[in-house]
C-alpha atoms as a PDB file:
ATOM      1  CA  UNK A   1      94.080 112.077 107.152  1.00  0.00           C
ATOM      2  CA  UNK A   2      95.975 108.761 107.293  1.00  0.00           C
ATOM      3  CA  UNK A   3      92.206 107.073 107.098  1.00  0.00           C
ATOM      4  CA  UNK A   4      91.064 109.497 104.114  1.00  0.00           C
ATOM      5  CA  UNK A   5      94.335 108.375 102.086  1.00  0.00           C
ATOM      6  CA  UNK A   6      93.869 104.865 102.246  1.00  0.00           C
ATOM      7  CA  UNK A   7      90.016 105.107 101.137  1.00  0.00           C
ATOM      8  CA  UNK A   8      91.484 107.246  98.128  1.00  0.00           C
ATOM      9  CA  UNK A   9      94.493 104.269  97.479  1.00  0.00           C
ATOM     10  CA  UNK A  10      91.505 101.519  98.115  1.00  0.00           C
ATOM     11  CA  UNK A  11      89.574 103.104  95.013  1.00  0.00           C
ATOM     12  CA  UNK A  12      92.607 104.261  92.691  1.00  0.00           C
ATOM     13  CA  UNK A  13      94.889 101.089  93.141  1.00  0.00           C
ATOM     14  CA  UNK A  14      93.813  97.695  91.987  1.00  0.00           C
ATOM     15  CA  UNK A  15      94.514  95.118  94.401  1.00  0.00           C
ATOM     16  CA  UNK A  16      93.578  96.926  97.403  1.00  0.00           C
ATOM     17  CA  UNK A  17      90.672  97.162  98.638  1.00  0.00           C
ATOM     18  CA  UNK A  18      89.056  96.760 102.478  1.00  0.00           C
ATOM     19  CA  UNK A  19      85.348  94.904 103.275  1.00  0.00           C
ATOM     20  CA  UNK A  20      84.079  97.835 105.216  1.00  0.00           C
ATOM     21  CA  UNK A  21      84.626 101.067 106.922  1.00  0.00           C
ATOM     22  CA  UNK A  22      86.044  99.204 110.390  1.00  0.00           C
ATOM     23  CA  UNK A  23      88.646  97.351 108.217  1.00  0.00           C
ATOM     24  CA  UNK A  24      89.514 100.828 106.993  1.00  0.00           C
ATOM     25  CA  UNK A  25      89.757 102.441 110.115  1.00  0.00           C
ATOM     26  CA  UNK A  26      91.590  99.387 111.523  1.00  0.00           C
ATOM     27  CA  UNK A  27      94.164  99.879 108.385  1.00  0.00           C
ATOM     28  CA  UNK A  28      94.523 103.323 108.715  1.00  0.00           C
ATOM     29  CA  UNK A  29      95.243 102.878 112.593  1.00  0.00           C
ATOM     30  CA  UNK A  30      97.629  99.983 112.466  1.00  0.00           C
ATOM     31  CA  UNK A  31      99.812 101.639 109.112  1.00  0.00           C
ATOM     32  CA  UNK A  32      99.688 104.949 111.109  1.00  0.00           C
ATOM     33  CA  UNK A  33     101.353 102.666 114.251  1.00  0.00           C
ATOM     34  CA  UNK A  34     103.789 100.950 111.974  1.00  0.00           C
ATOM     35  CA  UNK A  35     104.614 104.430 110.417  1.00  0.00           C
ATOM     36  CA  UNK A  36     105.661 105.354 114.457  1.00  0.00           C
ATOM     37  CA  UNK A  37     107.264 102.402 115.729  1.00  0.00           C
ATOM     38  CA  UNK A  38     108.562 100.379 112.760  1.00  0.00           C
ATOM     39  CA  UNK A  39     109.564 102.433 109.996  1.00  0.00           C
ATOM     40  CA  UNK A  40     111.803 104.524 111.875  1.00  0.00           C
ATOM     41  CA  UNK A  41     113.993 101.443 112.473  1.00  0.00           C
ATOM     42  CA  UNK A  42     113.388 100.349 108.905  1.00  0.00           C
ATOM     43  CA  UNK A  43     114.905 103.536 107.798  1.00  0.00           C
ATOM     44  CA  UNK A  44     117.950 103.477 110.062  1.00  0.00           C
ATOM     45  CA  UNK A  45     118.634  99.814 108.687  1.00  0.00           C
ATOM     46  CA  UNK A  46     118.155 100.816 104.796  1.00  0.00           C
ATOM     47  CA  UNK A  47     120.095 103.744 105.162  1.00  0.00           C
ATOM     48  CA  UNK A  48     122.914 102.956 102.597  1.00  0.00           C
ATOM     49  CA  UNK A  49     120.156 102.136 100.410  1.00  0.00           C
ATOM     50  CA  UNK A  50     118.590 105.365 101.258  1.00  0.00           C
ATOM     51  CA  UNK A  51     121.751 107.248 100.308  1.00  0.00           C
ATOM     52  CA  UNK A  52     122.670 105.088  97.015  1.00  0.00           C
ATOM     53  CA  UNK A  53     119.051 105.668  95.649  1.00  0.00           C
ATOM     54  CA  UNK A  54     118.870 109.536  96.730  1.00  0.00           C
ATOM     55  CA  UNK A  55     115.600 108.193  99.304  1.00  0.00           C
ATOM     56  CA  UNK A  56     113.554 106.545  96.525  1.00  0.00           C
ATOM     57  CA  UNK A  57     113.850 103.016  98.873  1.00  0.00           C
ATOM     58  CA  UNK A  58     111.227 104.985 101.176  1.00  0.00           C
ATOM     59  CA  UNK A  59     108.969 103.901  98.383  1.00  0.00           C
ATOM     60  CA  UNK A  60     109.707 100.554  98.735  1.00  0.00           C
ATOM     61  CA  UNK A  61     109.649 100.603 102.818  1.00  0.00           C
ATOM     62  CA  UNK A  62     106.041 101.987 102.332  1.00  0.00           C
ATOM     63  CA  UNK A  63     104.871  99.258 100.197  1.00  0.00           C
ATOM     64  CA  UNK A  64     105.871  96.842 102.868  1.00  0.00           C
ATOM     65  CA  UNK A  65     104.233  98.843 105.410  1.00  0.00           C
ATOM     66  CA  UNK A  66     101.457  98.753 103.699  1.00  0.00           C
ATOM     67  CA  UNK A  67     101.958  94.643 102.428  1.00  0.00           C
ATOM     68  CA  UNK A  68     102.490  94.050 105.892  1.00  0.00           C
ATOM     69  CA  UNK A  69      98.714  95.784 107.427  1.00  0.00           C
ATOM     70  CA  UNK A  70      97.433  93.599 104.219  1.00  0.00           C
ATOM     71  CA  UNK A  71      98.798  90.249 105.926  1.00  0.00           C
ATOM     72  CA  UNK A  72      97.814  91.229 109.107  1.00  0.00           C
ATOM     73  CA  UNK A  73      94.099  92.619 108.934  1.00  0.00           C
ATOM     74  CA  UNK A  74      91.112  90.419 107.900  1.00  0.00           C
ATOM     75  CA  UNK A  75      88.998  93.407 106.845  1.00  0.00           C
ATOM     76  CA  UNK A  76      91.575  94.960 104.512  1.00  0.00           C
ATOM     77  CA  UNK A  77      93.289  92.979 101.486  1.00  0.00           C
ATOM     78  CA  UNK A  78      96.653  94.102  99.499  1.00  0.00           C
ATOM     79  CA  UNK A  79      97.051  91.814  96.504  1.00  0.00           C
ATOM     80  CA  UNK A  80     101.007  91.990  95.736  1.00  0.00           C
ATOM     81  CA  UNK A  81     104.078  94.090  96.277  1.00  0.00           C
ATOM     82  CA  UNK A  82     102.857  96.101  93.267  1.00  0.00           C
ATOM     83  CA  UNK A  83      99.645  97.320  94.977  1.00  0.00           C
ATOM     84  CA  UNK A  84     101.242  97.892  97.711  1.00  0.00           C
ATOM     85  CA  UNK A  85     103.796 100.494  96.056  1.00  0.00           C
ATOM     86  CA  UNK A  86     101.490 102.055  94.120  1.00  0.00           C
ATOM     87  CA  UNK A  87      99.060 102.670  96.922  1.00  0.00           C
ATOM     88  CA  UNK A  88     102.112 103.734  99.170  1.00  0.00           C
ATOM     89  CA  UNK A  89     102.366 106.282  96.635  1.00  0.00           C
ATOM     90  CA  UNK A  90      99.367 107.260  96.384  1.00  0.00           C
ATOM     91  CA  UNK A  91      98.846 107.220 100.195  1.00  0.00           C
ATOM     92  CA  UNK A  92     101.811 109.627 100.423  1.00  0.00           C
ATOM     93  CA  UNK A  93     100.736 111.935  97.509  1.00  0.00           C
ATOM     94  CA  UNK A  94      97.239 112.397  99.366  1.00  0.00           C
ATOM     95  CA  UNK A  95      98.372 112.701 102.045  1.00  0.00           C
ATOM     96  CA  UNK A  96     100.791 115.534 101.806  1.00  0.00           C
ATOM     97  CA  UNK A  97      98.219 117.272  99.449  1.00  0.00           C
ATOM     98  CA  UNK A  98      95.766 117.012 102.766  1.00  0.00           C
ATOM     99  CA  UNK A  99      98.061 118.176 104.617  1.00  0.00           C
ATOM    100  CA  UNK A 100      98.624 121.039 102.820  1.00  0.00           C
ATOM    101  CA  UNK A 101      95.080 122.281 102.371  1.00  0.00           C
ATOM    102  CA  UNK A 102      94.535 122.097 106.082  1.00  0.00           C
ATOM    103  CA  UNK A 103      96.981 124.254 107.461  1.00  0.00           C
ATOM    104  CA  UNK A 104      98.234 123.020 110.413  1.00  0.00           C
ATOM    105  CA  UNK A 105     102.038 122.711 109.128  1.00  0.00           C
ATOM    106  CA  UNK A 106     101.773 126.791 108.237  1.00  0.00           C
ATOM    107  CA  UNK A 107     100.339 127.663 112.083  1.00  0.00           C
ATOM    108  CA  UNK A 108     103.395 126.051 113.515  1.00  0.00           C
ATOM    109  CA  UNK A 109     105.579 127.875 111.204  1.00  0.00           C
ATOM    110  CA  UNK A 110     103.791 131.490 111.654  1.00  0.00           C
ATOM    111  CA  UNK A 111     104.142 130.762 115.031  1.00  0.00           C
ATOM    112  CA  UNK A 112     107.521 129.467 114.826  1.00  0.00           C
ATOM    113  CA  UNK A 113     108.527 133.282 112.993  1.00  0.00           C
ATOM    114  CA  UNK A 114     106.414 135.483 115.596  1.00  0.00           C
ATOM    115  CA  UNK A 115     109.208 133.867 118.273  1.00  0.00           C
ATOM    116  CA  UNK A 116     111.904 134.210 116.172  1.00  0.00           C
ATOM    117  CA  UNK A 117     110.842 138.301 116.164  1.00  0.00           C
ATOM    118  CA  UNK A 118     110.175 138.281 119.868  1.00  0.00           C
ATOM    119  CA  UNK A 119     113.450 136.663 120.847  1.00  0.00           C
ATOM    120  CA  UNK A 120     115.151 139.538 118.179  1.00  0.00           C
ATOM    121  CA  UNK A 121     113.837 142.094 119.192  1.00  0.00           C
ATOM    122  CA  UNK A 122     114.358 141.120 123.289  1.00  0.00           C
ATOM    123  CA  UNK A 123     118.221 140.826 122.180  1.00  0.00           C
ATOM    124  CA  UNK A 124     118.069 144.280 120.180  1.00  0.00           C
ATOM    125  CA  UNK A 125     116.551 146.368 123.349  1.00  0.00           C
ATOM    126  CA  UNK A 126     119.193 143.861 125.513  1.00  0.00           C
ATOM    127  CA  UNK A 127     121.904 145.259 123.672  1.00  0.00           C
ATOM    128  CA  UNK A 128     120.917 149.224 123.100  1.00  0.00           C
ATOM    129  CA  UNK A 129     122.747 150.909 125.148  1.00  0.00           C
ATOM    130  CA  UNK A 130     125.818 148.083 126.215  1.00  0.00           C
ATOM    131  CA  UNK A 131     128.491 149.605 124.731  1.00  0.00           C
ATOM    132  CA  UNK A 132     129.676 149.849 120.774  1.00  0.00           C
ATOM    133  CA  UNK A 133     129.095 146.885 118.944  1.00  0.00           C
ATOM    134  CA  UNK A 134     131.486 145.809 115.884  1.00  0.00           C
ATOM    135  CA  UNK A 135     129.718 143.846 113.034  1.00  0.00           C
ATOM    136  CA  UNK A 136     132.304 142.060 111.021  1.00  0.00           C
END
């Protein structure tokens, strides 16, 4: 997904662009390790910011996610800061809008309500049968 999103930024967003498919792959892999390790802490440090700009700083914590896999890969080039927002954005926007077509979040939470049921109705047939019950 991660790889699919940056090809779309690459196209969209002047100033960023990659030589070939490796450097994508290698910029998709490296942002989706930053994303794991770095921006975490990143967030946890901005957090005031976070708060004061009701989370519109993640915007800016992308871009230099995405400045910093520019300065660090041959293969792939980010111009500015500017490029590097804007394809943050548009990195997130395909993203979630891949993300949503495929499913996977909406398995988990199917899932997620079939054991909510089971665990109800153990507790129901647990309870028939114990004594009165008083709902208040």
């Amino acid at each position: 997904m991660t790889t699919l999103a940056v090809a779309v930024a690459a196209n969209v967003v002047r100033g960023i662009s990659y030589d070939d498919w490796r450097g994508l792959l290698l910029a998709s892999l490296l942002l989706g390790i930053l994303n794991a390790f770095l921006r975490p802490i990143l967030l946890l440090l901005s957090l005031p910011l976070l708060l004061v700009t009701l989370g519109l700083f993640t915007l800016v914590i992308n871009a230099l996610l995405l400045l910093l896999v520019g300065n660090i890969l041959e293969g792939f080039d980010v111009k500015d800061f500017w490029a590097a927002f804007w394809g943050g954005l548009v990195i997130s926007l395909v993203s979630m809008a891949v993300n949503a077509l495929i499913g996977t979040n909406r398995e988990e939470r199917r899932e997620s309500k079939q054991r909510r049921r089971r665990v109800r109705s153990a507790r129901s047939r647990k309870d028939e049968g114990s004594g009165p019950v008083i709902d208040v």
